[in-house]
Protein backbone atom coordinates (compact mmCIF):
# COMPACT_ATOMS: atom_id res chain seq x y z
CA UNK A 1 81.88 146.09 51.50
CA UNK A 2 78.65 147.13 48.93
CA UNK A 3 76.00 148.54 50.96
CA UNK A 4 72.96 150.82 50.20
CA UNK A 5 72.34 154.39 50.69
CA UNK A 6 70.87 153.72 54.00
CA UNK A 7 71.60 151.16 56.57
CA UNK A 8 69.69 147.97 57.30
CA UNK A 9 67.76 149.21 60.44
CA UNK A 10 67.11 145.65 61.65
CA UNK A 11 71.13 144.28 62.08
CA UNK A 12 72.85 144.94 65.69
CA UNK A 13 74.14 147.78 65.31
CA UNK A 14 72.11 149.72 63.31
CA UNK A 15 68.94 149.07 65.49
CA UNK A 16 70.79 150.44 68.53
CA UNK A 17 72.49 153.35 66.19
CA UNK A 18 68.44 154.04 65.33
CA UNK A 19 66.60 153.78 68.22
CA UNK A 20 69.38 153.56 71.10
CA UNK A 21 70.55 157.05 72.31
CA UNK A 22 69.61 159.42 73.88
CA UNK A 23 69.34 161.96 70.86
CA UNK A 24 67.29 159.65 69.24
CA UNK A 25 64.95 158.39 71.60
CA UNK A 26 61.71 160.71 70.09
CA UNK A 27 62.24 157.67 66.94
CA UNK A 28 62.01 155.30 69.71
CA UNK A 29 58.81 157.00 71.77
CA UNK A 30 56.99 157.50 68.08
CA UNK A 31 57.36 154.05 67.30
CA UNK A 32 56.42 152.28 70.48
CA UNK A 33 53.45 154.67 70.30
CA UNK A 34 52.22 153.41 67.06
CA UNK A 35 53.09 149.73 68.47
CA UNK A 36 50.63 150.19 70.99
CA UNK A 37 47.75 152.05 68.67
CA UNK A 38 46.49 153.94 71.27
CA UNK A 39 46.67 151.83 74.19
CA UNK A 40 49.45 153.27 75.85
CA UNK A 41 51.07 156.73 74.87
CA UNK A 42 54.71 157.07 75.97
CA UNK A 43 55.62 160.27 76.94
CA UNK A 44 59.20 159.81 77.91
CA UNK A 45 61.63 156.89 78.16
CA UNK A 46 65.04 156.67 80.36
CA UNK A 47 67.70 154.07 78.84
CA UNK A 48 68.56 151.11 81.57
CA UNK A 49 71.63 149.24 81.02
CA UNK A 50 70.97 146.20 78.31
CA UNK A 51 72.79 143.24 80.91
CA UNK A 52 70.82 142.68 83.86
CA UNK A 53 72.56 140.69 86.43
CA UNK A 54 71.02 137.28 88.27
CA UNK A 55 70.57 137.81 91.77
CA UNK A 56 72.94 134.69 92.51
CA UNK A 57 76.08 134.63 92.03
CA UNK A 58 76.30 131.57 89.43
CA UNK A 59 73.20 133.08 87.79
CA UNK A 60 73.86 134.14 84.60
CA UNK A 61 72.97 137.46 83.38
CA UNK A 62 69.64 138.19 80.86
CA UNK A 63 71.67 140.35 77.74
CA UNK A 64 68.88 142.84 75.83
CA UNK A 65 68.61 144.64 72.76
CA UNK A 66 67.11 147.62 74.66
CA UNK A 67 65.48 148.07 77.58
CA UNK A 68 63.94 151.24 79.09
CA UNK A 69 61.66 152.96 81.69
CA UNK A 70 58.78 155.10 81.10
CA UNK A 71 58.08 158.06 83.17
CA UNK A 72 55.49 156.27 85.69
CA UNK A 73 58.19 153.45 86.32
CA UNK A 74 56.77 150.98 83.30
CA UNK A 75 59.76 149.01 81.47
CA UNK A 76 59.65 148.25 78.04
CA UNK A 77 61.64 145.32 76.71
CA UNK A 78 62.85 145.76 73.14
CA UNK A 79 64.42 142.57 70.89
CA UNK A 80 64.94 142.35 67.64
CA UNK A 81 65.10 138.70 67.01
CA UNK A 82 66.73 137.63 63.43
CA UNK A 83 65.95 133.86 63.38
CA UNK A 84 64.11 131.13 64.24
CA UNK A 85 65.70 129.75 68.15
CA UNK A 86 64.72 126.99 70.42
CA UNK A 87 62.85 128.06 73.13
CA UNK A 88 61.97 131.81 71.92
CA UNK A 89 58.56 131.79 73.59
CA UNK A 90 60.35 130.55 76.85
CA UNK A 91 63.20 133.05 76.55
CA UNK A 92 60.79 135.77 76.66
CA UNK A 93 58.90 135.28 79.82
CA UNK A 94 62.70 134.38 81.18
CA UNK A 95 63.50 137.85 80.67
CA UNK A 96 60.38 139.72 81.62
CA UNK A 97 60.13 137.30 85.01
CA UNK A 98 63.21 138.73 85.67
CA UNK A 99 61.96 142.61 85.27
CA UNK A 100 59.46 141.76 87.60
CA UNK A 101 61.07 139.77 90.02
CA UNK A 102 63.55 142.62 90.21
CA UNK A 103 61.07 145.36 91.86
CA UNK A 104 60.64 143.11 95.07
CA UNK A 105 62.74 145.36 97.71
CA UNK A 106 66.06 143.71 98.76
CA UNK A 107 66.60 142.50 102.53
CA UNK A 108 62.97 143.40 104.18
CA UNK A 109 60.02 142.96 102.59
CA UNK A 110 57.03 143.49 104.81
CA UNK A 111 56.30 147.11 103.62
CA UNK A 112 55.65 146.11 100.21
CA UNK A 113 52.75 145.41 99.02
CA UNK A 114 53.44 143.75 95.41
CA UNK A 115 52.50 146.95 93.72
CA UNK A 116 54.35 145.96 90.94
CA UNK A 117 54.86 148.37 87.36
CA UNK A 118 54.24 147.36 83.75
CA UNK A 119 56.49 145.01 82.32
CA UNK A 120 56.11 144.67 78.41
CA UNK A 121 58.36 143.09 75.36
CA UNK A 122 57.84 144.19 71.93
CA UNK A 123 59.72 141.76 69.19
CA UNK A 124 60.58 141.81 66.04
CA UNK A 125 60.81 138.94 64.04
CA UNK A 126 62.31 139.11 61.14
CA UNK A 127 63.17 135.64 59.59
CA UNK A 128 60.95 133.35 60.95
CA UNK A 129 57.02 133.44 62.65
CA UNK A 130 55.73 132.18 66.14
CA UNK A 131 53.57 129.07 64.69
CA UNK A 132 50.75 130.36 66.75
CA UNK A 133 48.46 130.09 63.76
CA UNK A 134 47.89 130.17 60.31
CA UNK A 135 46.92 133.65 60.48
CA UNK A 136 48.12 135.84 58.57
CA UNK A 137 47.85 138.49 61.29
CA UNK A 138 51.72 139.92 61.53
CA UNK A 139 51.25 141.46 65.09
CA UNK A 140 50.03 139.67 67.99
CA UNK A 141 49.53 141.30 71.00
CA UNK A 142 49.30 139.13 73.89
CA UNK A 143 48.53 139.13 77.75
CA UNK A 144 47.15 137.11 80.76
CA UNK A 145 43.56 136.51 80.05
CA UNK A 146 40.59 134.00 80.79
CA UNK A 147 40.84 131.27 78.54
CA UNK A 148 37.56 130.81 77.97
CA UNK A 149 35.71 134.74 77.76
CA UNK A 150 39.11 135.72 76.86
CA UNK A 151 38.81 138.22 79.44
CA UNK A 152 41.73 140.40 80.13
CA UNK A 153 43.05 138.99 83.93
CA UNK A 154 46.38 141.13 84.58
CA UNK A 155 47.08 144.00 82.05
CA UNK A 156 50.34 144.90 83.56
CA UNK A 157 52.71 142.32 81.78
CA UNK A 158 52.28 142.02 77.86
CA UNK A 159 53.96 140.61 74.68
CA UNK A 160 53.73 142.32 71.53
CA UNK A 161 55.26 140.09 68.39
CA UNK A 162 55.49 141.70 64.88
CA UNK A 163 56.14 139.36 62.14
CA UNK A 164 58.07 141.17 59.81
CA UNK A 165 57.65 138.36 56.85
CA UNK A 166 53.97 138.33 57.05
CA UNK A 167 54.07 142.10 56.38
CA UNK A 168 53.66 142.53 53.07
CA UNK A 169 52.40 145.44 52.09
CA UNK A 170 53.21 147.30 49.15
CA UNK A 171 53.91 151.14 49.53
CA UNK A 172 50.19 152.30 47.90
CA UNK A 173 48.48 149.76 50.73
CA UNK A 174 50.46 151.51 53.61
CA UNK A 175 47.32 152.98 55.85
CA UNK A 176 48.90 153.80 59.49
CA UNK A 177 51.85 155.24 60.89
CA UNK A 178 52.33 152.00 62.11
CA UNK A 179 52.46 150.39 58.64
CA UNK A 180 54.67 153.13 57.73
CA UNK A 181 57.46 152.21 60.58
CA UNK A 182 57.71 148.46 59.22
CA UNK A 183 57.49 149.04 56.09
CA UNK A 184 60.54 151.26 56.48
CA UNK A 185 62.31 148.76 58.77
CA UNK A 186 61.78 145.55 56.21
CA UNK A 187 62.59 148.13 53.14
CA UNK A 188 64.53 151.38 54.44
CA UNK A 189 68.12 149.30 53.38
CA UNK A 190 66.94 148.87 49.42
CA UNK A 191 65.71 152.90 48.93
CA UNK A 192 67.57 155.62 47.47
CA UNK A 193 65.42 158.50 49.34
CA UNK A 194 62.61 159.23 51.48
CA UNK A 195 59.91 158.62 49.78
CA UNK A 196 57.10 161.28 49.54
CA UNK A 197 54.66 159.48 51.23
CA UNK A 198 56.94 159.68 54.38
CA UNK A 199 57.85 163.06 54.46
CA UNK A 200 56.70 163.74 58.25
CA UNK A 201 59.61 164.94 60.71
CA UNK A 202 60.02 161.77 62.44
CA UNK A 203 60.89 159.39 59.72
CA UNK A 204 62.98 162.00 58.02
CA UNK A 205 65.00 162.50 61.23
CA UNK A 206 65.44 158.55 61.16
CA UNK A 207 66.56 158.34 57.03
CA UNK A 208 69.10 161.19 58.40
CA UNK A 209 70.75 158.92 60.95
CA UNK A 210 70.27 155.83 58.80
CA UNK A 211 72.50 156.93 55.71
CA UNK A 212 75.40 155.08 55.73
CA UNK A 213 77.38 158.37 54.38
CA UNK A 214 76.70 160.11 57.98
CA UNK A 215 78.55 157.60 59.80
CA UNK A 216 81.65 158.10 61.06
CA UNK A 217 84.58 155.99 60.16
CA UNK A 218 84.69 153.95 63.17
CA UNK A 219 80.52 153.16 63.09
CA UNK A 220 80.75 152.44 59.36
CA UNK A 221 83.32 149.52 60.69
CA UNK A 222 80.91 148.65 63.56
CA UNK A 223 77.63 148.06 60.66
CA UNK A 224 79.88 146.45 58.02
CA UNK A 225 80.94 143.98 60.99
CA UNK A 226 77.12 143.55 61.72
CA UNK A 227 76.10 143.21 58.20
CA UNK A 228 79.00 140.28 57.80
CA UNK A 229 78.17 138.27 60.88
CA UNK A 230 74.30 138.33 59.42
CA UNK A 231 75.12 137.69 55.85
CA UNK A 232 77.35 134.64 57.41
CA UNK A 233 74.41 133.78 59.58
CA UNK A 234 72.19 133.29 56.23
CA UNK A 235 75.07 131.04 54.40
CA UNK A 236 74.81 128.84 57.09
CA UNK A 237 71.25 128.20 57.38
CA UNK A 238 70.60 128.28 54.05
CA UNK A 239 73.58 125.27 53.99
CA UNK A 240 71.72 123.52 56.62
CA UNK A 241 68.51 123.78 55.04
CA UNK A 242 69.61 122.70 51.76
CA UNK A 243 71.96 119.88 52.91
CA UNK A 244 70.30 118.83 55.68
CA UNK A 245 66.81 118.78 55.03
CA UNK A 246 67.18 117.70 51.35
CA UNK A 247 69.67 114.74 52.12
CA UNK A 248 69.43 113.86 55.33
CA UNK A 249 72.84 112.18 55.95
CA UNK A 250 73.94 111.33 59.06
CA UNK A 251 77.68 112.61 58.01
CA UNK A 252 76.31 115.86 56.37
CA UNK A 253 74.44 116.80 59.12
CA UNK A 254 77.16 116.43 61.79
CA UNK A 255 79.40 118.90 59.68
CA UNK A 256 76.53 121.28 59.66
CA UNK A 257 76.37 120.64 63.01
CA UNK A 258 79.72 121.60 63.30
CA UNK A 259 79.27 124.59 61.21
CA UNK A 260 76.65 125.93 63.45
CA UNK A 261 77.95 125.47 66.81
CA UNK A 262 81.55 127.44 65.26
CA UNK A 263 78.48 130.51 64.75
CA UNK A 264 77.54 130.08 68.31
CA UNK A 265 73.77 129.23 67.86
CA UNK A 266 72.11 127.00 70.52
CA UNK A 267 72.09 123.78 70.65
CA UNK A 268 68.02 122.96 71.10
CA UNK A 269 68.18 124.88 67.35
CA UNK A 270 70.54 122.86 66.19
CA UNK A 271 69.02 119.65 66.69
CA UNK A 272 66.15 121.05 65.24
CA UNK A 273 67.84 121.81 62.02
CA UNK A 274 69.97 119.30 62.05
CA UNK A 275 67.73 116.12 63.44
CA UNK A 276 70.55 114.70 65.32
CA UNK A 277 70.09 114.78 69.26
CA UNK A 278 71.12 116.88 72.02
CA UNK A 279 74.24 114.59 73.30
CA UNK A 280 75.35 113.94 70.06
CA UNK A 281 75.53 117.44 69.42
CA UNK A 282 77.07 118.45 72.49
CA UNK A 283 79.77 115.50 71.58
CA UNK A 284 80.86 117.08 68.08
């Protein structure tokens, strides 16, 4: 397998290699800082477990990227979301309903008094935007709020989105640490070195762990594995796009349908790629 002098930060494994250890979790803290510019400041972060169980027994179970705690009980919710899928916006308040509904005490409840912690999710979106707008604002930072003075009514839960293709800096327009840490993540996989302009500690801790050469043999199989399954990912879309949108034939967009159903992508995103319905897909 080719591959660069550093590894693509954004794929499965190399997101959790970066930013999901214990060693590493400083990279983590810094950049979840800058995510909140000042807003919050994160002192220190526990990994939780990235499956968190329904509380029924035919519930299924909410898989994360990452998910920690911060030191006054606060859980962050981290995703790193590669393409466009059906129901995104739902899927997120899925998963932070369940952080929340998961403080409630088990058994008893009349000593607690709903004093519930902060729940946020911080996304990264790499192939596709949120349609919110035509902005072309990359992070939105959303929240409960009065509709019409746009007055903040609950600032315990939150969703932060960063759309990594409206980010499009160059390096001379870089201004904030924050600019720095996604211009790294969009651009880290296509450099040879650091650059000068990112010669603090943090980020050269995190070129360190990102070159492909300090892997061991075992992790080097675990990113080339995560690099094929997203290169495959791409060849299929980029199929569907080109034979599906541009034709439009029943026939053709069955075997795409096919195709993408043997990747294991939903169905809802299916039949919106494909045009076909639901049942028909669910049929093939």
């Amino acid at each position: 397998m080719i591959t660069g002098k550093y590894i693509d930060p954004l794929v499965d494994f190399a997101f959790k290699k970066i930013f999901g250890s214990e060693p590493n979790k400083d990279l983590l803290i810094a950049f979840l800082n800058e995510v909140f510019r000042g807003r919050k400041h994160i002192v220190d972060l526990v990994y939780n477990k990235n499956e968190h169980p329904g509380d029924l027994k035919d519930e299924g179970a909410a898989i994360f990227d990452l998910l920690c705690t911060g030191e006054n009980g606060e859980k962050f919710l981290i995703e790193v979301q590669r393409g466009r899928q059906g129901n995104f916006k739902e899927r997120a308040l899925f998963y932070t309903s369940r952080l929340i509904s998961d403080q409630a005490p088990k058994g008893r409840r009349s000593e607690w008094a709903y004093n519930l912690t902060e729940v946020y999710l911080v996304a990264l979106l790499e192939d596709f935007t949120l349609q919110i707008s035509d902005s072309k604002e990359y992070l939105h930072d959303i929240c409960l709020c009065n509709r019409e003075t746009g007055e903040i009514f609950y600032d315990k839960l939150g969703y932060i989105y960063l759309e990594l293709n409206k980010f499009v800096k160059e390096d001379i327009e870089l201004e904030s640490d924050l600019d720095k840490w996604l211009y790294i993540l969009k651009n880290m996989s296509e450099m040879d070195k650091i650059p000068a302009y990112l010669r603090k500690p943090i980020f050269e801790k995190l070129f360190s762990i990102a070159e492909y050469t300090n892997l061991t043999k075992e992790e080097k199989t675990m990113y080339d594995s995560s690099m094929k399954y997203k290169w495959d990912n791409k060849n299929v879309l980029d199929y569907a796009l080109k034979e599906g949108f541009e034709k439009g034939k029943l026939e053709e967009a069955r075997e795409i349908a096919r195709e993408l159903k043997k990747e294991g992508l939903a169905i809802e995103f299916i039949a919106k790629t494909t045009k076909l319905s639901v049942e028909e897909i669910e049929k093939l």
